[in-house]
Each structure stands twice: as structure tokens, then as C-alpha cells.
C-alpha atoms as a PDB file:
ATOM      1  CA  UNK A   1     139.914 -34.047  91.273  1.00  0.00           C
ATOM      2  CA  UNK A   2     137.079 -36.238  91.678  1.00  0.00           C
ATOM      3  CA  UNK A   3     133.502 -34.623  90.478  1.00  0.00           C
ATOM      4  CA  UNK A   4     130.296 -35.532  90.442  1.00  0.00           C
ATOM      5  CA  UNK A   5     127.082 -33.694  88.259  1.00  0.00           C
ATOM      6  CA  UNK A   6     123.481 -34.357  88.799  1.00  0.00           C
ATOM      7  CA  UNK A   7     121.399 -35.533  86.155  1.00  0.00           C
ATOM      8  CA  UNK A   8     119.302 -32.297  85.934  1.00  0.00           C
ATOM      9  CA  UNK A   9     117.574 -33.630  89.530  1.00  0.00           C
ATOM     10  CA  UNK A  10     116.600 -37.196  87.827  1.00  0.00           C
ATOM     11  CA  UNK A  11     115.233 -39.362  89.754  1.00  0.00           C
ATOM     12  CA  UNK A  12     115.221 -43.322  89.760  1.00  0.00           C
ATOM     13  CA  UNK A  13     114.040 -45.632  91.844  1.00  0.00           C
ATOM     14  CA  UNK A  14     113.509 -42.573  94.802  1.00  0.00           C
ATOM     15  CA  UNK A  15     117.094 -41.928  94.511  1.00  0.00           C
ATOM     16  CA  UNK A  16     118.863 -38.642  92.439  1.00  0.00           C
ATOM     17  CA  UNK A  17     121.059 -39.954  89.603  1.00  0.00           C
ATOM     18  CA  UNK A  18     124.687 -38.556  88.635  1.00  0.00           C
ATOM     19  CA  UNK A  19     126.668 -39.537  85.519  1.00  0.00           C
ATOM     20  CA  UNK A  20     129.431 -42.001  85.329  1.00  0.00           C
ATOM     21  CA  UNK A  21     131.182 -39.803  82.374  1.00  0.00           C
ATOM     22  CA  UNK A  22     131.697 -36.906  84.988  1.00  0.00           C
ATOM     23  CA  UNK A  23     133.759 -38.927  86.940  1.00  0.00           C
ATOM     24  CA  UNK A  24     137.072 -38.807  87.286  1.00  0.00           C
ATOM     25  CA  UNK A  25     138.905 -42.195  88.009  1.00  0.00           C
ATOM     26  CA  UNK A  26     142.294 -41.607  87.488  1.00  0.00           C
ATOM     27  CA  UNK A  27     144.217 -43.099  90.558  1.00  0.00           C
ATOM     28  CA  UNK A  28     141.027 -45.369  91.379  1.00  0.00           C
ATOM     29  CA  UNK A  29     142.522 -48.880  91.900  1.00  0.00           C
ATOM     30  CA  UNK A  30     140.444 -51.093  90.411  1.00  0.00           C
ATOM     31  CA  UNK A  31     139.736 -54.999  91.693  1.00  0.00           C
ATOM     32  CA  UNK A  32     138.558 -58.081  89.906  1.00  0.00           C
ATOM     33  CA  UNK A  33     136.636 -60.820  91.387  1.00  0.00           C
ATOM     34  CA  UNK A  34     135.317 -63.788  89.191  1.00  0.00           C
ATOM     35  CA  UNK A  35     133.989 -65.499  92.353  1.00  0.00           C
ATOM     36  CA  UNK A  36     130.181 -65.087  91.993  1.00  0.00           C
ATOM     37  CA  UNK A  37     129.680 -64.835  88.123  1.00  0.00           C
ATOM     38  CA  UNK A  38     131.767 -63.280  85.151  1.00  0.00           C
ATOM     39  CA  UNK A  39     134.254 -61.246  85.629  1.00  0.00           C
ATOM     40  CA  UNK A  40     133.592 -58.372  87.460  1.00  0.00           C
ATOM     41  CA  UNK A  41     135.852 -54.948  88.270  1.00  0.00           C
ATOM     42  CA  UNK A  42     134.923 -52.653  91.222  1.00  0.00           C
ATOM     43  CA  UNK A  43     136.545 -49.542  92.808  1.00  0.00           C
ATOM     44  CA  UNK A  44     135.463 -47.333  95.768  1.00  0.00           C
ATOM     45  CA  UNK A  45     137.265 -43.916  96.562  1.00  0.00           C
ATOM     46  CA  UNK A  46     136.078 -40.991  98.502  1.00  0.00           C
ATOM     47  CA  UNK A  47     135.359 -37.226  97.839  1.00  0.00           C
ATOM     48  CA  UNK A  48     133.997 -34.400 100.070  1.00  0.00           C
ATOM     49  CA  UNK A  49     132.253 -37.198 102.471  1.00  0.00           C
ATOM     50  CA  UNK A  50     130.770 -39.101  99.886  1.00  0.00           C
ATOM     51  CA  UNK A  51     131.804 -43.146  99.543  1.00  0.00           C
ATOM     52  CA  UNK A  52     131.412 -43.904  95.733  1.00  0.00           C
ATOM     53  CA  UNK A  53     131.209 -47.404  94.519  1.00  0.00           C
ATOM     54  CA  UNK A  54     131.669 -47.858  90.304  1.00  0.00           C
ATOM     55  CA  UNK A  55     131.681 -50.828  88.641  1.00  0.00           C
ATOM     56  CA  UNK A  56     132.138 -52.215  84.872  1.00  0.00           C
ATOM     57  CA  UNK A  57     128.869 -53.046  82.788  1.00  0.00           C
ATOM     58  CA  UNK A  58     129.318 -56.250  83.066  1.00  0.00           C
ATOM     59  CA  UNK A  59     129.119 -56.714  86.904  1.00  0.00           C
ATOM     60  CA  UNK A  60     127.187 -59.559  87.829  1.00  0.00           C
ATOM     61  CA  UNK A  61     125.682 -58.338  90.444  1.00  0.00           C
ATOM     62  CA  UNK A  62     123.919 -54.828  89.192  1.00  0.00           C
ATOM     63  CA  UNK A  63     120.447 -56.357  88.569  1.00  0.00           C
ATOM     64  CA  UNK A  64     119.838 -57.625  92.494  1.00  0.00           C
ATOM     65  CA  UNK A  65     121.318 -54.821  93.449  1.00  0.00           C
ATOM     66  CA  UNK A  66     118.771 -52.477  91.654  1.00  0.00           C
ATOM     67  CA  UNK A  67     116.072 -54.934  92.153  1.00  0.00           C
ATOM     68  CA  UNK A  68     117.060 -54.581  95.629  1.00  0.00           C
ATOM     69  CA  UNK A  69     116.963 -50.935  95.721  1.00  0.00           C
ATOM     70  CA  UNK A  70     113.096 -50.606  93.587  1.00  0.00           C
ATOM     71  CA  UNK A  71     111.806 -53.102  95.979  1.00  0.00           C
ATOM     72  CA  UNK A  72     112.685 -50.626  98.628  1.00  0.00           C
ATOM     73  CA  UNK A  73     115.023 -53.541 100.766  1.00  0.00           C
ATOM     74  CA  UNK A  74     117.572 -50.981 101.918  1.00  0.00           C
ATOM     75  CA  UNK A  75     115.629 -48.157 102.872  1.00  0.00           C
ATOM     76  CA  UNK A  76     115.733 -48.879 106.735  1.00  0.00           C
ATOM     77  CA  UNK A  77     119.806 -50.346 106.035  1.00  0.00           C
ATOM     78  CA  UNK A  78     121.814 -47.592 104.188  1.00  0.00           C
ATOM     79  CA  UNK A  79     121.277 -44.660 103.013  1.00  0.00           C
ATOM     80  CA  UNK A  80     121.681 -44.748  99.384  1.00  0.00           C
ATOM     81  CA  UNK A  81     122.752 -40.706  98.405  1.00  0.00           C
ATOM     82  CA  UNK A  82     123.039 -41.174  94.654  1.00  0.00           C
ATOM     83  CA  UNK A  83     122.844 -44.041  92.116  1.00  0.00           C
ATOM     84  CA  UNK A  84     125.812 -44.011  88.727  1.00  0.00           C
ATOM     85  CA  UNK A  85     124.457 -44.555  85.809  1.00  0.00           C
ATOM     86  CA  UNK A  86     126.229 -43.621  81.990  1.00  0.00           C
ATOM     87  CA  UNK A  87     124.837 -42.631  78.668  1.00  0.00           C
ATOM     88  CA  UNK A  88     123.564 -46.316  78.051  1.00  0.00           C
ATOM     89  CA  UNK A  89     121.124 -46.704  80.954  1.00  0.00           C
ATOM     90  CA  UNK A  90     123.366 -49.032  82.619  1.00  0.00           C
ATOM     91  CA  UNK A  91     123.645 -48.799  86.453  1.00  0.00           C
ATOM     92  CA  UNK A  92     127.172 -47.995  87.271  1.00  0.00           C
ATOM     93  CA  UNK A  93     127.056 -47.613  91.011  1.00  0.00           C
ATOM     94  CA  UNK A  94     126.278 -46.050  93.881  1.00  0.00           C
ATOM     95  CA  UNK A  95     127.124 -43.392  96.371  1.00  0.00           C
ATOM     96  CA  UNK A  96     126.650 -43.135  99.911  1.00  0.00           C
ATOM     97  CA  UNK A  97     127.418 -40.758 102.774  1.00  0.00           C
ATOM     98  CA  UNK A  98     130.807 -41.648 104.565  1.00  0.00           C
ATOM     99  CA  UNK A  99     130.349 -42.878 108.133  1.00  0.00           C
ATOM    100  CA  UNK A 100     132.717 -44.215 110.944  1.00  0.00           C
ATOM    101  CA  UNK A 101     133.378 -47.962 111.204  1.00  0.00           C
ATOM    102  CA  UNK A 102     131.603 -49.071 114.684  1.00  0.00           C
ATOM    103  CA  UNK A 103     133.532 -50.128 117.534  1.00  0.00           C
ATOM    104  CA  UNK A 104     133.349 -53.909 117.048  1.00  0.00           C
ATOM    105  CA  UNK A 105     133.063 -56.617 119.698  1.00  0.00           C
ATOM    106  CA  UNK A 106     133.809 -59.450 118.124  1.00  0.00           C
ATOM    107  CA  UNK A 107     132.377 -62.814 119.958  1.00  0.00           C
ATOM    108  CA  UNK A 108     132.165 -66.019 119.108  1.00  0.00           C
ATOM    109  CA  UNK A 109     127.894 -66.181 119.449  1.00  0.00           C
ATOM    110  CA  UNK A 110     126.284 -66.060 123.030  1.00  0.00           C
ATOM    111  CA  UNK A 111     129.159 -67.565 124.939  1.00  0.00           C
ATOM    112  CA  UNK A 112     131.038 -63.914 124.495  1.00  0.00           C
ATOM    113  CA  UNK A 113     134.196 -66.046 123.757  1.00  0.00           C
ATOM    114  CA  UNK A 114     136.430 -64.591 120.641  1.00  0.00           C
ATOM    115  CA  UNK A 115     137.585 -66.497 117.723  1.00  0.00           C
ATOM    116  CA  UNK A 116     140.942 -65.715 115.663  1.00  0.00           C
ATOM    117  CA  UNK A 117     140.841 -64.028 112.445  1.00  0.00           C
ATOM    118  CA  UNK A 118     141.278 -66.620 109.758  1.00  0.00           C
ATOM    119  CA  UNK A 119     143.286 -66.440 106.383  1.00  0.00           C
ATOM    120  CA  UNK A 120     140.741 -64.622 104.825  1.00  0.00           C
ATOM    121  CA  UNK A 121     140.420 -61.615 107.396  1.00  0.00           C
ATOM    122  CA  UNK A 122     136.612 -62.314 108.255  1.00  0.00           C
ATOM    123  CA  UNK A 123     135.792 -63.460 111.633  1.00  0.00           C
ATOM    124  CA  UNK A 124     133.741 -66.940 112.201  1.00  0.00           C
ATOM    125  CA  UNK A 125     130.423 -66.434 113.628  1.00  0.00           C
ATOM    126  CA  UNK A 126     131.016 -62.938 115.470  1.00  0.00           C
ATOM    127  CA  UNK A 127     128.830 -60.958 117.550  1.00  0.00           C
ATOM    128  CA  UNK A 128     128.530 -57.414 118.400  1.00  0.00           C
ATOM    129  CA  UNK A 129     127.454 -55.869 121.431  1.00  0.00           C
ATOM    130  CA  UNK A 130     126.008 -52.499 119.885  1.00  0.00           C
ATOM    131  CA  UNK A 131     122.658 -51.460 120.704  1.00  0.00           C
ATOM    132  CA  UNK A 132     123.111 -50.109 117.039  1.00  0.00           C
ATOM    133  CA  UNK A 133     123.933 -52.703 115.474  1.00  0.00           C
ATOM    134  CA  UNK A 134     121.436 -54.714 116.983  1.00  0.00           C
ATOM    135  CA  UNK A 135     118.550 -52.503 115.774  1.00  0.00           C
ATOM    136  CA  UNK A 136     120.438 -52.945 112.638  1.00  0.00           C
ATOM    137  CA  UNK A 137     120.331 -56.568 112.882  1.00  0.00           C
ATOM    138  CA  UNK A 138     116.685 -56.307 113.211  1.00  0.00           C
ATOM    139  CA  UNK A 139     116.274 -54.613 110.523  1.00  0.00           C
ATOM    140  CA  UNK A 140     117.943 -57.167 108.331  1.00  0.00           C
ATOM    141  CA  UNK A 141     115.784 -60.185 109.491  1.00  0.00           C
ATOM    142  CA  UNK A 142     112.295 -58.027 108.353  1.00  0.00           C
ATOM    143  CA  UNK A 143     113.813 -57.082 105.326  1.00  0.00           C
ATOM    144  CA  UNK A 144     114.894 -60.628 105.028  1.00  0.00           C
ATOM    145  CA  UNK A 145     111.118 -62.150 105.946  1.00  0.00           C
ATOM    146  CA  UNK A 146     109.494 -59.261 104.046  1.00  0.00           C
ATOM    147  CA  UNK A 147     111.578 -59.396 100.458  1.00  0.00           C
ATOM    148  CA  UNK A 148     113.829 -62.346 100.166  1.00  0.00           C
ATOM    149  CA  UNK A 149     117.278 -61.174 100.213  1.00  0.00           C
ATOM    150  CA  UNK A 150     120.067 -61.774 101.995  1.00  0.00           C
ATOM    151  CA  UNK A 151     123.382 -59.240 102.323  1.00  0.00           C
ATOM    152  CA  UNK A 152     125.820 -62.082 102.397  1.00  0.00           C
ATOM    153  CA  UNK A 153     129.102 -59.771 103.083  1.00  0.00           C
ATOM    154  CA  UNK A 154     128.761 -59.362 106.701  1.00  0.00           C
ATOM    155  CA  UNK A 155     132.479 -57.929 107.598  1.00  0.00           C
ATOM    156  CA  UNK A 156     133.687 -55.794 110.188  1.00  0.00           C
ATOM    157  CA  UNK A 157     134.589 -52.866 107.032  1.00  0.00           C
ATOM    158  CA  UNK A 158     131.119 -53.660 105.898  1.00  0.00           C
ATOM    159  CA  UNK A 159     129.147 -51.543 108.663  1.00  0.00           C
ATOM    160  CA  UNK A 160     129.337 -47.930 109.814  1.00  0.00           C
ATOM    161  CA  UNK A 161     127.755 -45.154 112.369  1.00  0.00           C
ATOM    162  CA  UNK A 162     126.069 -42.212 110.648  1.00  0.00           C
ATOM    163  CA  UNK A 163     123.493 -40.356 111.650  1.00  0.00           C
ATOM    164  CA  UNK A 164     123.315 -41.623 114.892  1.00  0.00           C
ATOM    165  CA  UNK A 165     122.468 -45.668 113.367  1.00  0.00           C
ATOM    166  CA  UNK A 166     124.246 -48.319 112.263  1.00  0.00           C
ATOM    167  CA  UNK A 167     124.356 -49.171 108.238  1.00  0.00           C
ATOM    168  CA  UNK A 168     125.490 -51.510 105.795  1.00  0.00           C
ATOM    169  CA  UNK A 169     127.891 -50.599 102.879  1.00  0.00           C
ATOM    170  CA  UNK A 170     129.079 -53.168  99.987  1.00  0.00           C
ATOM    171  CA  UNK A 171     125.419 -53.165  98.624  1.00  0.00           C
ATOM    172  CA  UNK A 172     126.048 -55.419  95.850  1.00  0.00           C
ATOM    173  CA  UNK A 173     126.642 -58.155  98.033  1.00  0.00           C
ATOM    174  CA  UNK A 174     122.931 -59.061  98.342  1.00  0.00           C
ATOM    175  CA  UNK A 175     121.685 -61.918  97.115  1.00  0.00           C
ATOM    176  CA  UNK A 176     118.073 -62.820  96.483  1.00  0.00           C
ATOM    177  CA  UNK A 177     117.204 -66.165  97.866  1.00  0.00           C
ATOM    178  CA  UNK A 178     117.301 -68.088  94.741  1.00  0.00           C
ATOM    179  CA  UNK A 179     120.347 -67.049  93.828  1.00  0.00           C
ATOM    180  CA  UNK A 180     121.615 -67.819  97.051  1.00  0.00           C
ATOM    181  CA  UNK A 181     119.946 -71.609  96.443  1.00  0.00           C
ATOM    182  CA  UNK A 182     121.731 -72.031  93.276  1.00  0.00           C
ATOM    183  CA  UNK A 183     125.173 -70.563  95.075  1.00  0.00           C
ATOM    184  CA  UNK A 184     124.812 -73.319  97.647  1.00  0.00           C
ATOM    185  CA  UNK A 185     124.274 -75.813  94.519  1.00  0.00           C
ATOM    186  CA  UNK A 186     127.463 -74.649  92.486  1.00  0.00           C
ATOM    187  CA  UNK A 187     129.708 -73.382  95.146  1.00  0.00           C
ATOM    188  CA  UNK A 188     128.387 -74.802  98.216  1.00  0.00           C
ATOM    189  CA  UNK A 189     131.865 -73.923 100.292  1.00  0.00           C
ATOM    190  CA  UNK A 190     132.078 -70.835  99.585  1.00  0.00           C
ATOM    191  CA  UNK A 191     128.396 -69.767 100.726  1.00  0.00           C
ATOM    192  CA  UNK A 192     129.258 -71.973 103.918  1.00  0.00           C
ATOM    193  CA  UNK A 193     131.633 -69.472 104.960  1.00  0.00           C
ATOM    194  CA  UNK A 194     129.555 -66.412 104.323  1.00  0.00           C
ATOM    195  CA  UNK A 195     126.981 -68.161 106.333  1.00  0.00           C
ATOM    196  CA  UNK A 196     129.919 -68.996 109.223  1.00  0.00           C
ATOM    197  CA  UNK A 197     130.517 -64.862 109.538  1.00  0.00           C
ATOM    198  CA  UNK A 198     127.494 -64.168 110.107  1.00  0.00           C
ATOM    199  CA  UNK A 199     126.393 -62.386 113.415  1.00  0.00           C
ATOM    200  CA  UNK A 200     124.700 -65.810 114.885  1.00  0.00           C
ATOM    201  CA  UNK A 201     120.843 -64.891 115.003  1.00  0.00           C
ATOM    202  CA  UNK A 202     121.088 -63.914 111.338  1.00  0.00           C
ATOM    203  CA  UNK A 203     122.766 -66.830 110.607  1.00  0.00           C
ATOM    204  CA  UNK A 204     119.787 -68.675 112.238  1.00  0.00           C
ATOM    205  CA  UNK A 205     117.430 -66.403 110.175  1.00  0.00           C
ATOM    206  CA  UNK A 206     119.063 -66.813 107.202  1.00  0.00           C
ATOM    207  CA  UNK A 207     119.058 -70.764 107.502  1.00  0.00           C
ATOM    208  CA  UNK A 208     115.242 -71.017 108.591  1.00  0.00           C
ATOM    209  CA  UNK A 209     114.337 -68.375 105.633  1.00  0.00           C
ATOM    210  CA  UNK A 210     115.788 -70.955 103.274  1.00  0.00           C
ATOM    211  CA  UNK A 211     115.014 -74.033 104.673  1.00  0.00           C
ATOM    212  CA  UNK A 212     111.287 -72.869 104.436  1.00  0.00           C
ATOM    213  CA  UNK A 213     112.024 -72.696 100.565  1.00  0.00           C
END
């Protein structure tokens, strides 16, 4: 049985905190991913209509991520239930509400044309036709122009309906634009397709927002 226990109503960062020792994890599987920094481990399981998201200490990507979240970047994008942290003070994840994966229209930019799915299960350059998602999309070009990062993970599994919106999950794929910089330095392929996924006015966004760096 997964549980979760409130930290005595502690807040941080505007969000309620629960404990990473009052989790139980058995069963969780567990996946690595070296591709944007050290080693990294990640699992996500459900409980009672909650999505949690734990991590190992050493994740790469906790300190955008809580940047992120102080700055106040995803408070029109997700809704962010509880943050993890254990007995250290280290961030160990996140928790949000479980929604429903939208109904995606997947096109290849304006033209409304599709594109196959390539070997990597992400779509080049797709579109959707979501009134939802493109209040959403909005909403990721101000937060873009107003604090500097960019959620790099655009995926089909990485957007839901709750609440009557549409939200991004997979927080720890944001990047602040100087990390993104020095991605494009290092591993300049690899942000090339991220940028090739993206829905094609945030791709145009995202390009202008750097070139003007």
C-alpha cells in the first residue's frame, strides 16, 4: 500500500510538503537516464488519484525544477498538489492530481498534414487542435518571455485534462535558458530533436527567446 503523511501542514515554496520515508516503493519500477547530467533514477506510480513522481538525490535536474517552482513558472501550467522531500532537506519529488491524457491531433504544423511516429515514439513538429491546449500553449510562451525556461519534454503522455484545462506533467524536464545554451553546446542533436517535437509556434518562441540571448 502506497501512503503518503503531511509534514504537520509545512509549507514550501506555496506548496504542502509530505515525506519521502512514508512512502512505500516496493513494486515502483525504477528508470535511469544519464542523458542530461549524472546519473539519474526516477519512478512515477499512482495512489487514490494522485500521480507521484520520486527521484534519487542525485537527480540532476531537482534544482531548476525547484527554482522553477519558487519563481512561480508553473502556477498557470500544472497544478503542483504536494512537493517530496526526506529527512535531509533534499527535494525528492512531486505529486500532482491525476488527469486524462487529451485527445491528440497530431499535425505536422499549419498544413494539418500528419507525420509518422519515429523510433523514439515522439512525433516531429505536431500540432493540436484543442482550444485547451492552445490556452495552454499560451501560457507556456508568457511563462517563457516572463522567467526564462523552457519545458523541453513536449510528448503526447506529457499533457492532461483536469479541471476543465489542459496541464503539463514531467516537471523536471524544464530547462532554464542557459542550461538549454550549454545543452545545444555539448549535445547539440539531442536538443535539436526536442526542439523538432515541439508544437510549431513554441518552437518559434522558443528559437526567438534564445536567439535574443
Amino acid at each position: 500500500m502506497f501512503l503518503w503523511i503531511s509534514c504537520n501542514g509545512e509549507v514550501r515554496f506555496g506548496h504542502e510538503v509530505i515525506f519521502f520515508k512514508n512512502l512505500d516503493l516496493g513494486g515502483v519500477n525504477f528508470k535511469t537516464s544519464s542523458e542530461f547530467g549524472p546519473l539519474d533514477m526516477r519512478g512515477v506510480f499512482t495512489r487514490n488519484g494522485l500521480v507521484y513522481k520520486v527521484w534519487n538525490v542525485e537527480n540532476s535536474r531537482v534544482e531548476t525544477f525547484l527554482n522553477a517552482v519558487k519563481s512561480g513558472y508553473f502556477n498557470n501550467l500544472t497544478k503542483i498538489k504536494y512537493l517530496i522531500f526526506d529527512d535531509d532537506q533534499n527535494c525528492r519529488g512531486y505529486v500532482i492530481p491525476e488527469g486524462k491524457l487529451i485527445d491528440i491531433r497530431l499535425l505536422s504544423s499549419r498544413d494539418e498534414a500528419f507525420y509518422k511516429m519515429n523510433e523514439r515514439n515522439c512525433y516531429s513538429a505536431w500540432y493540436i487542435k484543442n482550444n485547451k491546449f492552445e490556452k495552454l500553449l499560451n501560457e507556456l510562451i508568457i511563462a517563457l518571455d516572463k522567467f526564462g525556461y523552457i519545458f523541453l519534454d513536449f510528448s503526447p503522455v506529457n499533457l492532461i485534462e483536469l479541471d476543465g484545462g489542459c496541464y503539463i506533467i514531467d516537471l523536471d524536464s524544464v530547462f532554464f535558458v542557459d542550461e538549454i545554451m550549454e545543452l545545444y553546446k555539448k549535445k547539440r542533436g539531442s536538443f535539436d530533436f526536442f526542439l523538432s517535437c515541439f508544437p510549431i509556434e513554441y518552437k518559434e518562441a522558443v528559437s526567438e527567446y534564445i536567439k535574443s540571448k
